[in-house]
N, C-alpha and C. Protein backbone atom coordinates (compact mmCIF):
# COMPACT_ATOMS: atom_id res chain seq x y z
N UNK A 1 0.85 -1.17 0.00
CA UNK A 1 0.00 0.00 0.00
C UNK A 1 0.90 1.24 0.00
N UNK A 2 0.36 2.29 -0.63
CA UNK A 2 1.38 3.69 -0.44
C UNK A 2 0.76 4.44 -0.57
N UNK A 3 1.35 5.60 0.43
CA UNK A 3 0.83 6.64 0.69
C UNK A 3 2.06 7.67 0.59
N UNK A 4 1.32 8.87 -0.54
CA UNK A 4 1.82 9.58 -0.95
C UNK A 4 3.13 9.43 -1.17
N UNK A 5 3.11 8.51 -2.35
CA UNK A 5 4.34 7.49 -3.24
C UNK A 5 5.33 6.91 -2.28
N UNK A 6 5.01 6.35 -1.09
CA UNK A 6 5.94 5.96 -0.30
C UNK A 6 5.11 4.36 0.38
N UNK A 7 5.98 3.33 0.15
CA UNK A 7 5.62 2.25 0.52
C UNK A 7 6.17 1.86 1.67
N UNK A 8 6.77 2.44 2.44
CA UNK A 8 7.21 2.13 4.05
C UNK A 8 6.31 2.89 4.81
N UNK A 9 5.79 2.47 5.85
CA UNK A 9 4.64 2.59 7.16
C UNK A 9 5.66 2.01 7.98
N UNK A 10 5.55 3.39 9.11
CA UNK A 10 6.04 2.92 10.23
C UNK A 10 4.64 2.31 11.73
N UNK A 11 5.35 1.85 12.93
CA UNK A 11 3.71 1.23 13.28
C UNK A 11 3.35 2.39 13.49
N UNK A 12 3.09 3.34 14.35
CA UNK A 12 2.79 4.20 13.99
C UNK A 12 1.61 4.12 12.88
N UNK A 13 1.77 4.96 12.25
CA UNK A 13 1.23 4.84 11.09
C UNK A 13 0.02 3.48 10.72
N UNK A 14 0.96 2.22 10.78
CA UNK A 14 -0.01 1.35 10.42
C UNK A 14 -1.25 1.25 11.81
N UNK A 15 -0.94 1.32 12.90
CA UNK A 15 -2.19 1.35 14.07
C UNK A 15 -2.89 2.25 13.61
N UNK A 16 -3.12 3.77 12.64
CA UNK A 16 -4.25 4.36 12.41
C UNK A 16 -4.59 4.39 11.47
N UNK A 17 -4.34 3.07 10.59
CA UNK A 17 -5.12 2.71 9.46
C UNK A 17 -6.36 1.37 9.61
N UNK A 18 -7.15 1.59 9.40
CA UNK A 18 -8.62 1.09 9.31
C UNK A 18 -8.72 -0.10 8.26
N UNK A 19 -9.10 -1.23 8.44
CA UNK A 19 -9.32 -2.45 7.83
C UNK A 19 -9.47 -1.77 6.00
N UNK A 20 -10.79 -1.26 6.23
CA UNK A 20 -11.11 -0.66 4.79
C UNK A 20 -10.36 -0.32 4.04
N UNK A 21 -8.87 0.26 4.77
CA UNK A 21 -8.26 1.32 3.94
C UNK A 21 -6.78 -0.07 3.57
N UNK A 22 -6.74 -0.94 4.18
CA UNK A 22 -6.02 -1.82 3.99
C UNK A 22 -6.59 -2.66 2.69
N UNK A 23 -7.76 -2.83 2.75
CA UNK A 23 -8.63 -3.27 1.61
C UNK A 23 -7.73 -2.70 0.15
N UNK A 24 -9.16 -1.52 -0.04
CA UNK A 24 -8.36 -0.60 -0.84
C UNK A 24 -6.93 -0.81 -1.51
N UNK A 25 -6.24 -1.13 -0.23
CA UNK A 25 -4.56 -1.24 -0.90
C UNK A 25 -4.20 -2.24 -1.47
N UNK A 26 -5.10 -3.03 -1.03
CA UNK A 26 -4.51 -4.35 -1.44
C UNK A 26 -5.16 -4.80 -2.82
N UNK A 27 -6.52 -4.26 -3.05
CA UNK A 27 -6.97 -4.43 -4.21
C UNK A 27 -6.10 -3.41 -5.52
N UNK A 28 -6.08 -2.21 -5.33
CA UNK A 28 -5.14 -1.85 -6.05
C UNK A 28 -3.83 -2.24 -6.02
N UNK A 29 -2.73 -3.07 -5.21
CA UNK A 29 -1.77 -3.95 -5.52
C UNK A 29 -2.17 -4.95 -6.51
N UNK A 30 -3.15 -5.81 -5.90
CA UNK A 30 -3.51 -6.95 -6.90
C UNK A 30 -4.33 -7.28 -8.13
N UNK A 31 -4.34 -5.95 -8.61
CA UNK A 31 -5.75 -6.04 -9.76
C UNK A 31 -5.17 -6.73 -10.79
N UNK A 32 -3.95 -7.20 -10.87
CA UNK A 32 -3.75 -8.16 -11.64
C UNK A 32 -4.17 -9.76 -12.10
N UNK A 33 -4.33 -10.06 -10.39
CA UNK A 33 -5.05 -11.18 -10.10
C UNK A 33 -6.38 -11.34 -10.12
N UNK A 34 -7.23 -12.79 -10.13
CA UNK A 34 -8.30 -12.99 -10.17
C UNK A 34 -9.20 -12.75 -8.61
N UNK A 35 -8.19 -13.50 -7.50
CA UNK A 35 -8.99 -13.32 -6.21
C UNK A 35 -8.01 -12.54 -5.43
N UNK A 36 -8.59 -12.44 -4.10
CA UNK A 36 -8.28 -11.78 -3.01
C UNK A 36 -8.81 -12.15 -1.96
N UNK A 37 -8.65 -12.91 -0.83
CA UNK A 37 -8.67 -13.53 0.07
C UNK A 37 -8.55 -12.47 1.47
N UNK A 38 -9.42 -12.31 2.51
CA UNK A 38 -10.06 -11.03 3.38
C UNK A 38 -10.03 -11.67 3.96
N UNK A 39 -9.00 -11.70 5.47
CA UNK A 39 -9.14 -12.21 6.63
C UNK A 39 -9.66 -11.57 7.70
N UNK A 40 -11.00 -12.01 8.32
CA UNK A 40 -11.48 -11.03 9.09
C UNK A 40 -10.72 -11.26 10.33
N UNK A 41 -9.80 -12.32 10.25
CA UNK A 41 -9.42 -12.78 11.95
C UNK A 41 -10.14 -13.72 12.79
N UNK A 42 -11.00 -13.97 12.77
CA UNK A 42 -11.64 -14.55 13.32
C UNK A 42 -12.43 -13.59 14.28
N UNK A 43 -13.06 -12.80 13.73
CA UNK A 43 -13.98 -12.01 15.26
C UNK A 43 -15.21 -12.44 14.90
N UNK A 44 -15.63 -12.00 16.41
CA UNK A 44 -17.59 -12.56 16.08
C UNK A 44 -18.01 -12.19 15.07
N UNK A 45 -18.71 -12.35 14.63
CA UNK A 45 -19.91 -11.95 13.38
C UNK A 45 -21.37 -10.81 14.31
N UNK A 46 -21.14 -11.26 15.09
CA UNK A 46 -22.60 -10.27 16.05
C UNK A 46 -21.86 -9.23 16.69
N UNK A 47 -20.83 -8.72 16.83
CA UNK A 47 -20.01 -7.66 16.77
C UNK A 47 -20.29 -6.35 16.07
N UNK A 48 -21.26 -5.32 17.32
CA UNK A 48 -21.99 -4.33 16.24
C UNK A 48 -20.64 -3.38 15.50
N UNK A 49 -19.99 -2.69 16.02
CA UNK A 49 -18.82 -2.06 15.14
C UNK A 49 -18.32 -3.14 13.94
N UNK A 50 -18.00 -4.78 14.16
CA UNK A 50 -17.67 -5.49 12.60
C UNK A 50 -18.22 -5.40 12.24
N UNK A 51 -19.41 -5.40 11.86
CA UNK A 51 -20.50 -5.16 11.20
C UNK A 51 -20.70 -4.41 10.62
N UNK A 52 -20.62 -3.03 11.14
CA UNK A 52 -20.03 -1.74 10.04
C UNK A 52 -19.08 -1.31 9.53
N UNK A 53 -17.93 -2.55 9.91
CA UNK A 53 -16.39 -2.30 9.25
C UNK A 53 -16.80 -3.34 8.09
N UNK A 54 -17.26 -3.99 7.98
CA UNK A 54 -17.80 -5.30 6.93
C UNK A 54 -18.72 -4.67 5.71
N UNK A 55 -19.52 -3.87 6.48
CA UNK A 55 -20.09 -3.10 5.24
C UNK A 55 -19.48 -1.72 4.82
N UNK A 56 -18.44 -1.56 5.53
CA UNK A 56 -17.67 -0.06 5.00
C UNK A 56 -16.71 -1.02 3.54
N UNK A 57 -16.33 -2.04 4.43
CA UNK A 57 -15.14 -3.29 3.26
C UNK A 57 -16.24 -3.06 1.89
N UNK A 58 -16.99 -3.91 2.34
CA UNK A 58 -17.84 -4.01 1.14
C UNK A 58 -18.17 -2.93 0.04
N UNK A 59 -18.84 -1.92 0.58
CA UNK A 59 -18.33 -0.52 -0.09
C UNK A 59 -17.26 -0.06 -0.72
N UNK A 60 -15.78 -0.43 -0.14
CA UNK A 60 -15.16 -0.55 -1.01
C UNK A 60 -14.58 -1.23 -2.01
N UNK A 61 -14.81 -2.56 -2.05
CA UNK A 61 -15.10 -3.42 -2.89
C UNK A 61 -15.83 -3.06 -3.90
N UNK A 62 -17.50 -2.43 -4.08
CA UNK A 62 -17.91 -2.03 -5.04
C UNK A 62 -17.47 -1.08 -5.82
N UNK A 63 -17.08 -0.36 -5.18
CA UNK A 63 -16.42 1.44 -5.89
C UNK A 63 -14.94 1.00 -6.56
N UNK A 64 -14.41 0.17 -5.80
CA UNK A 64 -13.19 -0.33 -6.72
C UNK A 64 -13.08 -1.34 -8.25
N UNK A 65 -13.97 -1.92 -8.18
CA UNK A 65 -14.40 -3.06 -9.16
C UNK A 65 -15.67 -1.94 -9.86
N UNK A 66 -15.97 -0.95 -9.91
CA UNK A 66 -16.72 -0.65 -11.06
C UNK A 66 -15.89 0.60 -11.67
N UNK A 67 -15.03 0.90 -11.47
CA UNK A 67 -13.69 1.79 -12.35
C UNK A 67 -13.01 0.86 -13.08
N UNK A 68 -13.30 1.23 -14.64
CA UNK A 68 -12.72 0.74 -15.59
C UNK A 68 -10.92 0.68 -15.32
């Protein structure tokens, strides 16, 4: 992932980045490929905040896959 043409994250940095935005990066790394494999970790599923990190993912999933 890079931010503002720089591909080193210090932790720092990576602790205030958000699942979604890891998404994002990784789909634009891999648009070469067919899949992409999303590890949620294993957290609950009835987890009201995953739940809206799952549909923020998802969101970006759509907006990325409908740009030519």
């Amino acid at each position: 992932m890079k931010k503002q043409g720089k591909t080193e994250w210090t932790e720092e940095e990576i602790s205030k980045v958000g699942p979604a935005t890891v998404l994002y990066g990784a789909m634009e790394e891999a648009g070469r490929y067919q899949h992409l494999i999303v590890d949620t970790s294993g957290r609950l599923s009835n987890n009201v905040n995953l739940n809206k990190e799952l549909a923020k993912m998802k969101g970006v999933i759509k907006k990325v896959r409908q740009r030519p």
